[in-house]
Protein backbone atom coordinates (compact mmCIF):
# COMPACT_ATOMS: atom_id res chain seq x y z
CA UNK A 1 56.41 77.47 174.10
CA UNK A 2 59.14 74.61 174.20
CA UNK A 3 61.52 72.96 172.10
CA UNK A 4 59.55 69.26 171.30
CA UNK A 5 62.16 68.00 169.04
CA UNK A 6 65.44 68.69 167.71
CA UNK A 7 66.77 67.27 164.23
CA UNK A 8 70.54 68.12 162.68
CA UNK A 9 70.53 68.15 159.51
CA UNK A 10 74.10 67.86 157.75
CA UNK A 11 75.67 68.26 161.20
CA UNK A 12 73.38 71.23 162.03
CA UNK A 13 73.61 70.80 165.96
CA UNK A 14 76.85 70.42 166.24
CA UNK A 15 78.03 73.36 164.10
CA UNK A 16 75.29 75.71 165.60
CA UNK A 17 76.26 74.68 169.45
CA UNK A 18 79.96 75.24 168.63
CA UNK A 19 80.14 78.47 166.62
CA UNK A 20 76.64 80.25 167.11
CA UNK A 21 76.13 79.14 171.22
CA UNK A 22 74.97 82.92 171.63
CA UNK A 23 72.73 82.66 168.77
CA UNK A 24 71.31 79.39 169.42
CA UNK A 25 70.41 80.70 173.42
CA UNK A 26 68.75 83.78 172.05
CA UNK A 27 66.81 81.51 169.52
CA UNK A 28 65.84 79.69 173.00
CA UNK A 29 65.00 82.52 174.71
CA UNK A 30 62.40 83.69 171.85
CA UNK A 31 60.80 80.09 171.92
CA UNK A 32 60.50 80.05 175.30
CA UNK A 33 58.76 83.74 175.25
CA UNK A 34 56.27 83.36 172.77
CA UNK A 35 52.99 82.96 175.19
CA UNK A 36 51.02 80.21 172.50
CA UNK A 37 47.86 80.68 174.12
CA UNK A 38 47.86 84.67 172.89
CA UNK A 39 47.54 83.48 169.53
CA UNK A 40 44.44 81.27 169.69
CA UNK A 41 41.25 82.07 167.64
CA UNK A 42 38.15 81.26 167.57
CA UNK A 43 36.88 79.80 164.48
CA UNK A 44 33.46 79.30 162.89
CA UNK A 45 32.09 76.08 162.97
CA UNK A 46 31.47 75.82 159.55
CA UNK A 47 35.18 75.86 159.15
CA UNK A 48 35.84 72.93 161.69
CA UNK A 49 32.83 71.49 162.40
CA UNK A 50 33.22 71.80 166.48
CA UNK A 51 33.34 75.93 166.31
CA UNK A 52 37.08 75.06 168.25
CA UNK A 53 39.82 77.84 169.47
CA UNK A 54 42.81 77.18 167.17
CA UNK A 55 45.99 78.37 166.85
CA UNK A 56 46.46 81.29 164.53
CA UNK A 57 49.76 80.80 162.44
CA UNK A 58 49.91 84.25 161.00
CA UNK A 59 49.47 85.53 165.07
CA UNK A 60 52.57 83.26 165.88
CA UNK A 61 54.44 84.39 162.64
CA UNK A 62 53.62 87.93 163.96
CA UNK A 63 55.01 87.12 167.37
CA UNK A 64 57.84 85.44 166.13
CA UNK A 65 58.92 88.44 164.29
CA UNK A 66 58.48 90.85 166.83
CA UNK A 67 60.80 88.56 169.31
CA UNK A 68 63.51 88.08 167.01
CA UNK A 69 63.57 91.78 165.87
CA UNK A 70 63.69 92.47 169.66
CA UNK A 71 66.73 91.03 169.72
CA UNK A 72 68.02 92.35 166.75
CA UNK A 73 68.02 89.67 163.92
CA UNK A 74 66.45 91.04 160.66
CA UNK A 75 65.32 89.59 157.24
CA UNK A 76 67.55 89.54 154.55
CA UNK A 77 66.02 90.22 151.05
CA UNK A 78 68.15 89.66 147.50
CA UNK A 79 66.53 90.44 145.00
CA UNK A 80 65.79 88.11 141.85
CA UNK A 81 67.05 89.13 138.56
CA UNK A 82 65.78 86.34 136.25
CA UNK A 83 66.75 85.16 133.14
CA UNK A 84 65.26 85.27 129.69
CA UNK A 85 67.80 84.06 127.46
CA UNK A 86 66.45 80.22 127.89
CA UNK A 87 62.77 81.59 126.15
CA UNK A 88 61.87 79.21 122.79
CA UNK A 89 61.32 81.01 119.77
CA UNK A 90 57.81 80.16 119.82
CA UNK A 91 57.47 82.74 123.51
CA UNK A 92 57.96 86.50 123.63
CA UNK A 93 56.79 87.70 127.11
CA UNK A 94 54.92 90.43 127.11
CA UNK A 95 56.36 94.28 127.59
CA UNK A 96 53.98 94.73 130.66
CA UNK A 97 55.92 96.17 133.62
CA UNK A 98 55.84 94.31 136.83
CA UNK A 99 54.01 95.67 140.12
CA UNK A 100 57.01 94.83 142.19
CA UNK A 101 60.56 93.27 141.79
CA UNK A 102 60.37 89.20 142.13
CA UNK A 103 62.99 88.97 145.73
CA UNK A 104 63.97 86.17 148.04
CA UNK A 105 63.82 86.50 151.68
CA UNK A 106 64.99 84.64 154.22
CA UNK A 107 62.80 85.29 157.47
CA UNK A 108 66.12 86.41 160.29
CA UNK A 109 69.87 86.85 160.03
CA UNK A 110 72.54 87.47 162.74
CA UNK A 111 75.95 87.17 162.63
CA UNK A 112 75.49 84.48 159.54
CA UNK A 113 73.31 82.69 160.93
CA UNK A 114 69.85 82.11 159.40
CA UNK A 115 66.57 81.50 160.70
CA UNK A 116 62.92 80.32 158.97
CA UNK A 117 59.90 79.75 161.26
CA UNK A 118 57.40 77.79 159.17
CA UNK A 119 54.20 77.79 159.97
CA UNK A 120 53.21 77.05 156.22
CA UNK A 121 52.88 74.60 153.92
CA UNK A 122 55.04 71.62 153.76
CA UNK A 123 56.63 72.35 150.24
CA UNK A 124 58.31 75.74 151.97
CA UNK A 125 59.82 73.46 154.34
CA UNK A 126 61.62 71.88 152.55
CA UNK A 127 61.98 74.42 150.28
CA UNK A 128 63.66 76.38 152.94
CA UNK A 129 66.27 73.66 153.41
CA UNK A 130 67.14 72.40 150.48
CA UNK A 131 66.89 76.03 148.11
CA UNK A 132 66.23 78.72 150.24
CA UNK A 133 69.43 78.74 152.73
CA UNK A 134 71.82 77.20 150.03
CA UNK A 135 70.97 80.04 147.82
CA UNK A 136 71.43 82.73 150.94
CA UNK A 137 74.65 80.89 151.94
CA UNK A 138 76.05 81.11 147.73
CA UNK A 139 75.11 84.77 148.51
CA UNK A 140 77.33 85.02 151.32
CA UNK A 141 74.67 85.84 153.91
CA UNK A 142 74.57 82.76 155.85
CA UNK A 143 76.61 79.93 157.20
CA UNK A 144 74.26 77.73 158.71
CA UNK A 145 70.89 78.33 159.57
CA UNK A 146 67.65 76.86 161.81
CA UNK A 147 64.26 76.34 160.88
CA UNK A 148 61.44 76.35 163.71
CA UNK A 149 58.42 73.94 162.95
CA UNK A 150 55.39 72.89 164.62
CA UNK A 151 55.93 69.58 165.99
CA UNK A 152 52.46 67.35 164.46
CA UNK A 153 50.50 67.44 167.79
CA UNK A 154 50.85 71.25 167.59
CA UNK A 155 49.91 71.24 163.73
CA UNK A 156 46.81 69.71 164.64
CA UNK A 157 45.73 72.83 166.29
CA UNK A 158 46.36 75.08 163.94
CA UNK A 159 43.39 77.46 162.51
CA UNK A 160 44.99 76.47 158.63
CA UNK A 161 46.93 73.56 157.84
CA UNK A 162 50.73 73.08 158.19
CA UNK A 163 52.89 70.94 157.86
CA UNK A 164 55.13 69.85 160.93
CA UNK A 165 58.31 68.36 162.31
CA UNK A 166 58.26 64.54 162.24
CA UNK A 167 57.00 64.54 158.53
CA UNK A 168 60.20 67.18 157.56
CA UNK A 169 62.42 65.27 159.62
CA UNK A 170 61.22 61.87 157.67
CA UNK A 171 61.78 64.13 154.47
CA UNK A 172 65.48 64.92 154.95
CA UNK A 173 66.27 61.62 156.57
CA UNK A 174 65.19 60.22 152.91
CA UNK A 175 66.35 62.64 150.68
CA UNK A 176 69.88 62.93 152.41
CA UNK A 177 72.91 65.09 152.02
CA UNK A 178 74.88 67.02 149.26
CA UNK A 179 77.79 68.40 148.90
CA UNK A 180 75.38 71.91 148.59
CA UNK A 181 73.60 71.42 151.58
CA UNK A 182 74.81 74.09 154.60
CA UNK A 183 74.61 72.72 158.46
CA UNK A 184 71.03 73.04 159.54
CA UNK A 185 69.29 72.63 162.68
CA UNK A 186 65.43 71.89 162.71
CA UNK A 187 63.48 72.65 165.84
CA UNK A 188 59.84 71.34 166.79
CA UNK A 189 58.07 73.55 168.59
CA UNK A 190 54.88 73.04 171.10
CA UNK A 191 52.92 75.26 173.07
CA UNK A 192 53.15 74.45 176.53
């Protein structure tokens, strides 16, 4: 795969090239790795009307992973204890028990450096900006962090529908900066 496009966000590039060069190179070396055309499917044509191959997000998210763990980045879970004091007096939850513990996880983390590849749905893009590596960074796991994308000609390919570079990059070019916001760098990704 290559890098299509490259967006910094609240001085994202220029933090990551000066204090996470290493990082940023292995993050290269990953992208370049991943061999796109191992993760095509075929679908039914039912599904897209021309019985097309597609790519299979959850086949890159799988290759992704195995790359980066390679290398040794590794998710970071927290988990979520959340609060109840803000329930009306008209709610009482229930005593069930839940299955599992609600977390947060943030997808790769090496040497405080943070990394989401999004192959999803738009709102966890920006989610992952905006919420996701503020919160990691307030939990003193992160510094700065990049998020690979699909640029839009490689969304279009896709066996499910994403969301892609140029309409994140249009988001955070209109929302702007806070003084929350940690340096992020936003790469758009194509096969080759």
């Amino acid at each position: 795969m290559i890098i299509a496009g490259i967006y910094s966000f609240n001085n994202g590039r220029e933090v990551i090239e000066a204090q996470y060069s290493a990082e940023l190179e292995e993050v290269k070396q990953v992208i370049q790795a991943i061999n796109s055309t191992e993760h095509k499917t075929k679908v039914s044509e039912e599904m897209t009307m021309s019985g097309r191959t597609l790519y299979s997000p959850s086949s890159l998210n799988k290759a992704f992973k195995a790359a980066f763990t390679n290398r040794q980045w590794y998710a970071h879970k927290i988990n979520c204890d959340y609060p109840t004091e803000f329930y009306t007096e008209a709610y009482t939850p229930s005593e069930r028990k839940s299955v599992s513990r609600p977390y947060r996880e943030i997808d790769f983390v090496k040497h405080r450096l943070g990394i989401e590849v999004q192959f999803g749905k738009y709102a966890f893009m920006v989610y992952n900006v905006a919420a996701k590596m503020t919160i990691f960074h307030n939990m003193d796991v992160i510094d700065a962090g990049i998020e690979i994308v699909p640029v839009r000609e490689f969304a279009a390919e896709m066996s499910t529908g994403v969301s892609y570079f140029e309409q994140f990059v249009w988001e955070l070019d209109h929302r702007g900066t806070s003084n929350i916001d940690i340096p992020v760098l936003v790469l758009g990704i194509m096969s080759e």
